[in-house]
N, C-alpha and C. Protein backbone atom coordinates (compact mmCIF):
# COMPACT_ATOMS: atom_id res chain seq x y z
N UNK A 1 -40.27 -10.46 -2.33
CA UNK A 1 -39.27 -11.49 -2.11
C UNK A 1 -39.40 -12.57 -3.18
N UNK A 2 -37.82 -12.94 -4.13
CA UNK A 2 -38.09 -13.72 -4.54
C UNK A 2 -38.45 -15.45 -4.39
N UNK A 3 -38.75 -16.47 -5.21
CA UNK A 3 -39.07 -17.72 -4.53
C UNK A 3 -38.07 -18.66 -5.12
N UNK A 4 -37.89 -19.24 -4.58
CA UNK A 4 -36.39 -20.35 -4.45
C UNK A 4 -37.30 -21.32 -4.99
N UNK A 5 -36.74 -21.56 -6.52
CA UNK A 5 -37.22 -22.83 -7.51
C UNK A 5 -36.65 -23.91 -7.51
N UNK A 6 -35.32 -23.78 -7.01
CA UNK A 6 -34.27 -25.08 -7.36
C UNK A 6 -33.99 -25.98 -6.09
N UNK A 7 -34.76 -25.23 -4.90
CA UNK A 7 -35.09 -26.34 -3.67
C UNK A 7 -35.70 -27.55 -3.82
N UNK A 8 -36.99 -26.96 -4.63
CA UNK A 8 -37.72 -28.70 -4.80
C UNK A 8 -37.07 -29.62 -5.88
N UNK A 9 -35.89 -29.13 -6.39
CA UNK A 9 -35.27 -30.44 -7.50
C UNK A 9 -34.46 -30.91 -6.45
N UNK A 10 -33.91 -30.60 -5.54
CA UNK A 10 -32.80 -30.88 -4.54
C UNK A 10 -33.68 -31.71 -3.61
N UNK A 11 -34.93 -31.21 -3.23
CA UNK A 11 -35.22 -31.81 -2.25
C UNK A 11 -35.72 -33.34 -2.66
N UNK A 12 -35.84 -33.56 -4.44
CA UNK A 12 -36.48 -34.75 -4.73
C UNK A 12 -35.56 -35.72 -5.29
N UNK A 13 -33.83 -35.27 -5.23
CA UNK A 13 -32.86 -36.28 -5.63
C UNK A 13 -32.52 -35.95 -4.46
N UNK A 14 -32.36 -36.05 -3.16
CA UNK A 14 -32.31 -36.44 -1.38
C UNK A 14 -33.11 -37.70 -1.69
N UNK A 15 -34.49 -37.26 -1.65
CA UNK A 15 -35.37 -38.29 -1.48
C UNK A 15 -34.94 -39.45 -2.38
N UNK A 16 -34.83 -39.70 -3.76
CA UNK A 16 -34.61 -40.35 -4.42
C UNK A 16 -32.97 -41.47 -3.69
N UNK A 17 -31.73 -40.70 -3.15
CA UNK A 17 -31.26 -41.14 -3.38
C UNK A 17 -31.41 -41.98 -1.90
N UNK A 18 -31.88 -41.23 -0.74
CA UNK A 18 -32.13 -41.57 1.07
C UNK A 18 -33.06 -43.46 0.62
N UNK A 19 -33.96 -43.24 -0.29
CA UNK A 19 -35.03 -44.78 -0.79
C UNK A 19 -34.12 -45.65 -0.88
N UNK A 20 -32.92 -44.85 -1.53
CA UNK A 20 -31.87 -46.28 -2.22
C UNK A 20 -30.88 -46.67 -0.49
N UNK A 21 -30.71 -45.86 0.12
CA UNK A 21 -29.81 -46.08 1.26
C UNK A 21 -30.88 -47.27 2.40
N UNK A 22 -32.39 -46.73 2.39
CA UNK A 22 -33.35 -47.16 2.75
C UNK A 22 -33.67 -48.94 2.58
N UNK A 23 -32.88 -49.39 1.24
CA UNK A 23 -33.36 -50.42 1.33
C UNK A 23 -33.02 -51.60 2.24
N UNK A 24 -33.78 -52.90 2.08
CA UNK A 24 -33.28 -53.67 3.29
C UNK A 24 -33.45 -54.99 2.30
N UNK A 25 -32.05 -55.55 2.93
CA UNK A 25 -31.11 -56.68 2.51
C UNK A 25 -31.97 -57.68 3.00
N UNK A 26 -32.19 -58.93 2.14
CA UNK A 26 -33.13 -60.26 2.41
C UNK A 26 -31.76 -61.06 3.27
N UNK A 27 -32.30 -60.86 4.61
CA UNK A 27 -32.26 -61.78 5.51
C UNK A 27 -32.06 -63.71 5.60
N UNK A 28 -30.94 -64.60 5.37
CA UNK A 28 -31.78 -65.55 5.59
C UNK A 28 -31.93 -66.36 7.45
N UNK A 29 -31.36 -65.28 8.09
CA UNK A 29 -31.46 -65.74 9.49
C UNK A 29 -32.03 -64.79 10.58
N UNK A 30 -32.52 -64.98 10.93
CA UNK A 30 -33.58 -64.31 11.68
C UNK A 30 -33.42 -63.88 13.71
N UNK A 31 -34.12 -62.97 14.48
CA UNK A 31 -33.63 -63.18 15.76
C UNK A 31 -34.13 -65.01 16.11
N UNK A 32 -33.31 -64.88 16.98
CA UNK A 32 -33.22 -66.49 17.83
C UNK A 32 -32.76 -67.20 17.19
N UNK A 33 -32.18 -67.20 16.31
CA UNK A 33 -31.36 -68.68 15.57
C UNK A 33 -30.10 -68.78 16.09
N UNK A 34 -29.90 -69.89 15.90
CA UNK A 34 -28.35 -70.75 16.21
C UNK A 34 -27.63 -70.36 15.03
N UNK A 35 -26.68 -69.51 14.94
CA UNK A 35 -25.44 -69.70 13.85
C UNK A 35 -23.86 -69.89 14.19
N UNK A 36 -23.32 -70.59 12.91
CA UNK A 36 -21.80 -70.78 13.28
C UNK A 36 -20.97 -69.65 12.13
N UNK A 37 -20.09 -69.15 12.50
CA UNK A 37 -19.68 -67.78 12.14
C UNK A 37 -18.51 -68.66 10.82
N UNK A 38 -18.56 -68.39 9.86
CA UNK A 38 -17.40 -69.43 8.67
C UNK A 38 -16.81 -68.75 8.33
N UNK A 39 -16.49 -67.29 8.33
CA UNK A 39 -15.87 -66.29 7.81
C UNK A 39 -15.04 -65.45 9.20
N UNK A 40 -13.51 -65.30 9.18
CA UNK A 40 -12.97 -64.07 9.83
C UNK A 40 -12.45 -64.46 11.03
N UNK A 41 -12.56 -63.41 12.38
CA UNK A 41 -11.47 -63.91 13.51
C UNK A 41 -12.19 -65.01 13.93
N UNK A 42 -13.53 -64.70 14.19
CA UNK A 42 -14.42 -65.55 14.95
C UNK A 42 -14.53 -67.17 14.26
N UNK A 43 -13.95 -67.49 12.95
CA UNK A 43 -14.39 -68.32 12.47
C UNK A 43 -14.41 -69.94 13.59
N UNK A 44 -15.81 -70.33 13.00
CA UNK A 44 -15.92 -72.05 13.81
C UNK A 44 -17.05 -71.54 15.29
N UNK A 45 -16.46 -70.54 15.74
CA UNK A 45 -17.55 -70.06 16.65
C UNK A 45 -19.17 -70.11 16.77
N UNK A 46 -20.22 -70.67 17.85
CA UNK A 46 -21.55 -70.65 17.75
C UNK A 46 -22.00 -69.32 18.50
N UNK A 47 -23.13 -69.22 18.29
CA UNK A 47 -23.84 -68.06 19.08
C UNK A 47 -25.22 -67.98 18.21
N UNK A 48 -26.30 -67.58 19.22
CA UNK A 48 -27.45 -67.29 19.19
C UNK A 48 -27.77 -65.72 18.64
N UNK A 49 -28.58 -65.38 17.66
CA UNK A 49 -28.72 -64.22 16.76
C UNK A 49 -29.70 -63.38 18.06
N UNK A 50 -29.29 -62.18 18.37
CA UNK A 50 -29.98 -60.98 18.90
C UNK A 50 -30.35 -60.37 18.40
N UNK A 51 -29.86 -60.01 17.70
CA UNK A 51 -30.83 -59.13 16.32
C UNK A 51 -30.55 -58.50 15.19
N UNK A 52 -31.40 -57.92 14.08
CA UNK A 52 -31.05 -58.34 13.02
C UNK A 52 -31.03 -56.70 12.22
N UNK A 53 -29.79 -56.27 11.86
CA UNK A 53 -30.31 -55.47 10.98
C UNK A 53 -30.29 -55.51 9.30
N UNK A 54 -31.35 -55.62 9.22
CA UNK A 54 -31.42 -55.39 7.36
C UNK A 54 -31.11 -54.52 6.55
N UNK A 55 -31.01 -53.46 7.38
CA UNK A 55 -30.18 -52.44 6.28
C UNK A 55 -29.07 -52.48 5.61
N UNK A 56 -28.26 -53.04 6.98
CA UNK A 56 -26.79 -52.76 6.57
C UNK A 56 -26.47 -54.55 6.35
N UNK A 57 -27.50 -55.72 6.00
CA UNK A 57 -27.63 -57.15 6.37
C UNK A 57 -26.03 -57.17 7.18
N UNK A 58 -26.34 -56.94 8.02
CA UNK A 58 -25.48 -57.35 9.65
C UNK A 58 -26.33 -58.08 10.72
N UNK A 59 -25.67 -59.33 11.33
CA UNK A 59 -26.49 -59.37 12.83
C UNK A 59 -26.01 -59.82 13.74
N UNK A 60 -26.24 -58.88 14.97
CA UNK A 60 -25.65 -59.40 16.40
C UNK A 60 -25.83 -60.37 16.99
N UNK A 61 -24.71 -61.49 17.25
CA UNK A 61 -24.33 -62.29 17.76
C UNK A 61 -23.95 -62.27 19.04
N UNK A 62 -24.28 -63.25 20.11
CA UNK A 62 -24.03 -63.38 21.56
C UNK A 62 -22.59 -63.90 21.61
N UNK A 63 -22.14 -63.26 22.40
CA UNK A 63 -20.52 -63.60 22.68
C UNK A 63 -19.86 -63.50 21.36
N UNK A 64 -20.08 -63.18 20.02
CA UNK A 64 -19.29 -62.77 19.03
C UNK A 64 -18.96 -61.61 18.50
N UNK A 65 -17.63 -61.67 17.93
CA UNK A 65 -17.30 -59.99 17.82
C UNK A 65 -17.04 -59.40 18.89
N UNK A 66 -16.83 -59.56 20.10
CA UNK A 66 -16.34 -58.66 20.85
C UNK A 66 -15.12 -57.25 21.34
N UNK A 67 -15.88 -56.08 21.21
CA UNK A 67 -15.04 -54.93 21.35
C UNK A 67 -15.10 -54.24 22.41
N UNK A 68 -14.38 -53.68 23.24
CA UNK A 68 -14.31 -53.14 24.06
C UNK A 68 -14.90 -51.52 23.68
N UNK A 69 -15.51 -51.08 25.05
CA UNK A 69 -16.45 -49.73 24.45
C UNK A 69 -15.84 -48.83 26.27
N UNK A 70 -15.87 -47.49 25.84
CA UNK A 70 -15.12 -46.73 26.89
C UNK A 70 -15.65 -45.88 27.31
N UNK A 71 -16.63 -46.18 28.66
CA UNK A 71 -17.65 -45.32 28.98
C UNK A 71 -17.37 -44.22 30.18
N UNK A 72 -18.11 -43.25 29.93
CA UNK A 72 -17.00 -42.12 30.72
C UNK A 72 -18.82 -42.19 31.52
N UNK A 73 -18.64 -41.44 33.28
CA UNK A 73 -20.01 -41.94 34.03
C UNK A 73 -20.32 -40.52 33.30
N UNK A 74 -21.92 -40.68 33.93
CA UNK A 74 -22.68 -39.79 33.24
C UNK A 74 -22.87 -38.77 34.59
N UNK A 75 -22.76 -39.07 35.62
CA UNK A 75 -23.64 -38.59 37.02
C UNK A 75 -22.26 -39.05 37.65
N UNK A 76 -22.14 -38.57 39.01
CA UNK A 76 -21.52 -38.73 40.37
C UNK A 76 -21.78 -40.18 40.75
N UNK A 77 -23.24 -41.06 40.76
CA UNK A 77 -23.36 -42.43 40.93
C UNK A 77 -22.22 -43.16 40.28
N UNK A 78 -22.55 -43.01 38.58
CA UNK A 78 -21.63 -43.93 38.16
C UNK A 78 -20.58 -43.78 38.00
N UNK A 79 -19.76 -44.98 37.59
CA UNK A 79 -18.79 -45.56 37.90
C UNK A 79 -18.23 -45.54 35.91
N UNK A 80 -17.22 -45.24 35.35
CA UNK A 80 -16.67 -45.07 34.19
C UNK A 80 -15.50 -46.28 34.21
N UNK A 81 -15.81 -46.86 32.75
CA UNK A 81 -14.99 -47.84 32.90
C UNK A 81 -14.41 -48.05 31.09
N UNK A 82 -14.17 -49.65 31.09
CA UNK A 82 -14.18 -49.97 29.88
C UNK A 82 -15.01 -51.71 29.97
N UNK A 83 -15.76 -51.53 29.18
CA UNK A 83 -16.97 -52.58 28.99
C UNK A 83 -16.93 -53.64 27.64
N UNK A 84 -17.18 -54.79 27.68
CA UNK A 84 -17.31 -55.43 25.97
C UNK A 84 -18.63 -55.54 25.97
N UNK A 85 -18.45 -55.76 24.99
CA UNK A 85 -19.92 -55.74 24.06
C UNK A 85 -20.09 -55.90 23.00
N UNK A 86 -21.11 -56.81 22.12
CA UNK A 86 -20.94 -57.36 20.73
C UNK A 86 -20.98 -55.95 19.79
N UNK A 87 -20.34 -56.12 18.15
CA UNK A 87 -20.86 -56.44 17.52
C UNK A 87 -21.35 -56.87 16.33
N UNK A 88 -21.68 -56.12 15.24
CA UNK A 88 -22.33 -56.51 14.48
C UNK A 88 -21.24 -57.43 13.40
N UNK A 89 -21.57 -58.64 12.89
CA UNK A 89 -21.07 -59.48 11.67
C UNK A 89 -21.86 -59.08 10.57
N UNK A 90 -21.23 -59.59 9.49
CA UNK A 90 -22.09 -59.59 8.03
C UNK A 90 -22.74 -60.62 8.02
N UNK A 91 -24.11 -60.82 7.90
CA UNK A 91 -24.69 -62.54 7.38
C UNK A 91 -24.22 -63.26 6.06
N UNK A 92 -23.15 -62.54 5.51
CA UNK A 92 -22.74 -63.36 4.48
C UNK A 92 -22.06 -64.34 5.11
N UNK A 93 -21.45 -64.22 6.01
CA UNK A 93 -19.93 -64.61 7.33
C UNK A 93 -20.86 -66.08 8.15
N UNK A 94 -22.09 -65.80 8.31
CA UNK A 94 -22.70 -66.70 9.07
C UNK A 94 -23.76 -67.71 8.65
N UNK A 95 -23.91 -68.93 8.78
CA UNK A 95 -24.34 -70.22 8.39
C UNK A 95 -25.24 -70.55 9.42
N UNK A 96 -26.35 -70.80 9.32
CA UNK A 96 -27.70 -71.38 10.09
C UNK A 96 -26.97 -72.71 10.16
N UNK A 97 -27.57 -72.73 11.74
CA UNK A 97 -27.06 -74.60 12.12
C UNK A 97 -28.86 -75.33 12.36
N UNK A 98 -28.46 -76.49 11.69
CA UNK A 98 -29.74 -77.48 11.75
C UNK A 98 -29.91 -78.16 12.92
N UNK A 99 -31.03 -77.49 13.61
CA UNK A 99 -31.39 -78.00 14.85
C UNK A 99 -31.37 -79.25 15.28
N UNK A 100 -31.55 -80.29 14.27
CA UNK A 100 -31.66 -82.02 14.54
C UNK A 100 -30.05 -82.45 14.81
N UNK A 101 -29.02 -82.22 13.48
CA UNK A 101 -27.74 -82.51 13.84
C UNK A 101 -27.02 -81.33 14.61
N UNK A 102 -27.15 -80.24 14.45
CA UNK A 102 -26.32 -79.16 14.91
C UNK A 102 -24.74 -78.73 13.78
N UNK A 103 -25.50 -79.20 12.56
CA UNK A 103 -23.80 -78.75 11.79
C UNK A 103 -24.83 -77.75 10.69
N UNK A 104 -23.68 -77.00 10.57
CA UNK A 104 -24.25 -75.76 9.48
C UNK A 104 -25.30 -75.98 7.85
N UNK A 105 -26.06 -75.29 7.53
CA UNK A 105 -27.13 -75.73 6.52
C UNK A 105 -27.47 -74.43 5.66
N UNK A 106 -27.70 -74.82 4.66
CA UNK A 106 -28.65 -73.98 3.66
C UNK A 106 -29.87 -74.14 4.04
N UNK A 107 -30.52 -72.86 3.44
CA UNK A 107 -32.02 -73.47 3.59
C UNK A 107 -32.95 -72.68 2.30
N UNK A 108 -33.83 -73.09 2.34
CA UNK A 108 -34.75 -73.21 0.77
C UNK A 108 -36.12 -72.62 1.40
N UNK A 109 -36.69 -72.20 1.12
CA UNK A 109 -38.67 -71.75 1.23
C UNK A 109 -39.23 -72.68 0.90
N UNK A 110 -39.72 -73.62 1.43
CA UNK A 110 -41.23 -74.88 0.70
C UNK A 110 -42.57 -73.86 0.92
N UNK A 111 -43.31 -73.53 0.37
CA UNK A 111 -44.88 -73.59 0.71
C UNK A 111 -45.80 -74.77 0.67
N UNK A 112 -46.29 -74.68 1.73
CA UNK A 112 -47.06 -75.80 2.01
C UNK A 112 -49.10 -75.27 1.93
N UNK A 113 -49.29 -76.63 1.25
CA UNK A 113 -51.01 -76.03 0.77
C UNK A 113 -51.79 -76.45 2.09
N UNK A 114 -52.51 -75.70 2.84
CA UNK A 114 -53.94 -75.98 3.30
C UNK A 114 -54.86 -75.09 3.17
N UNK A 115 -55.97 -76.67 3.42
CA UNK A 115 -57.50 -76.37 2.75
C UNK A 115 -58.01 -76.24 3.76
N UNK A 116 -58.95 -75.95 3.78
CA UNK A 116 -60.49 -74.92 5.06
C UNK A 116 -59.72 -73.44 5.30
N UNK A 117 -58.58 -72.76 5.05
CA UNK A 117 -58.17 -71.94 6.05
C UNK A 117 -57.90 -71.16 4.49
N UNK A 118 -58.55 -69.49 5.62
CA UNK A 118 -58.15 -68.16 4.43
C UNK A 118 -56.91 -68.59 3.63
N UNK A 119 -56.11 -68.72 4.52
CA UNK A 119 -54.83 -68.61 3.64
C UNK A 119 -54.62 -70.18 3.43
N UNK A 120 -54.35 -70.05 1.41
CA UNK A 120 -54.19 -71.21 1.30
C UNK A 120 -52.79 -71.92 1.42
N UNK A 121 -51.42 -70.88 1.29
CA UNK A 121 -50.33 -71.38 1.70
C UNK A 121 -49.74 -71.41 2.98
N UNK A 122 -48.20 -71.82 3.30
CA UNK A 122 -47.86 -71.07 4.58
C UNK A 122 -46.25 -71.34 3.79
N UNK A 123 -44.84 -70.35 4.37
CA UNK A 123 -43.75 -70.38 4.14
C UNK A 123 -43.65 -70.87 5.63
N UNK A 124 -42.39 -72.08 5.08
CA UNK A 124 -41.74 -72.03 6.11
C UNK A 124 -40.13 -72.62 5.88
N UNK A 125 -38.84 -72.42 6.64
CA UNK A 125 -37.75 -72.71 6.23
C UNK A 125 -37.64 -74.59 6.20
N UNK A 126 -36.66 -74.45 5.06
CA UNK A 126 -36.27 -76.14 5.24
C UNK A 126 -35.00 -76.25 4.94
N UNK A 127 -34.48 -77.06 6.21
CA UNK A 127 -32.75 -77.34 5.51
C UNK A 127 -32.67 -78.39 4.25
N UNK A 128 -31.83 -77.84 3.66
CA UNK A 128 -31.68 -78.60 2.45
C UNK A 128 -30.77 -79.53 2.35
N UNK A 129 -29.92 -79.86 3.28
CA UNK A 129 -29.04 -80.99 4.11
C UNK A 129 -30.46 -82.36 4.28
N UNK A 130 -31.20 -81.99 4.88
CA UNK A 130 -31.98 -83.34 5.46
C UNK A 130 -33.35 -82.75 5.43
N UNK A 131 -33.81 -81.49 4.92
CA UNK A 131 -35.23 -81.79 4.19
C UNK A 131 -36.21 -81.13 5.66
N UNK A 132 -35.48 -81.09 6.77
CA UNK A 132 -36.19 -80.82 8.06
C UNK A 132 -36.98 -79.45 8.05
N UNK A 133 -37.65 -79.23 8.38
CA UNK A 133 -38.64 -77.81 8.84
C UNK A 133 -37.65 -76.94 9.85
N UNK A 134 -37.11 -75.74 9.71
CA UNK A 134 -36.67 -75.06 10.64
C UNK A 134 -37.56 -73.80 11.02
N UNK A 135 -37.89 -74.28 12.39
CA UNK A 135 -38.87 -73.06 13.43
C UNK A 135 -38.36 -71.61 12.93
N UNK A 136 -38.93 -70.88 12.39
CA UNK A 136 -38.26 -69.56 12.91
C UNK A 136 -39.09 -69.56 14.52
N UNK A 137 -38.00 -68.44 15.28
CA UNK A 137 -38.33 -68.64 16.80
C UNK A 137 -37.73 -66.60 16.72
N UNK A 138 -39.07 -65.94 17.08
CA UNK A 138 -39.25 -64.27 17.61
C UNK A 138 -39.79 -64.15 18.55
């Protein structure tokens, strides 16, 4: 029997190209944040971030985006209906709100130095509106 040579070139431009589909989009809002949506139907709208995907940088928003989804029962118990349910926005679309005033913000990375401790830096967010420390909250 002969042996199939031209599998492993195939199988290593898959791989090559699956890394590139693989990558993940820098985030600047995270689960639990407050955002106001500035882009699309929803625009002006608030809602709290559920979660985040980086692949596709999309993230689900509470009460935003809502679509109706059409569930047929699975079993004799349930009951088949039509249901809403978020979802996903682009984070380009959405603006971090600054916890002190509550109006929308950029935000910047400061590292901050301390001494006695392994680590000599720490990241943490800062609005660039008023300079404030924003919690990330997971």
């Amino acid at each position: 029997m002969r042996v199939l040579k031209y599998r492993k070139k195939a199988g290593k431009r898959l791989t090559a190209r699956h890394a590139k589909n693989a990558e993940r989009q820098k985030m600047h809002i995270s689960k639990g944040d407050t955002v106001r949506v500035m882009r699309g139907d929803e625009k002006g709208k608030e809602g709290k971030v559920m979660r985040v995907f980086p692949k596709n940088g999309r993230a689900l928003i509470e009460g935003i985006n809502l679509v109706k989804m059409h569930r047929k029962a699975r079993n004799a118990d349930e009951q088949s209906g039509i249901r809403e349910a978020p979802a996903p926005v682009h984070a380009s679309n959405l603006m971090l709100l600054d916890p002190k005033s509550g109006e929308p913000t950029r935000t910047k990375t400061l590292y901050t130095e301390e001494k006695g401790t392994k680590r000599s830096r720490t990241k943490e967010r800062v609005s660039v509106k008023h300079g404030q420390a924003i919690p990330r909250t997971r």
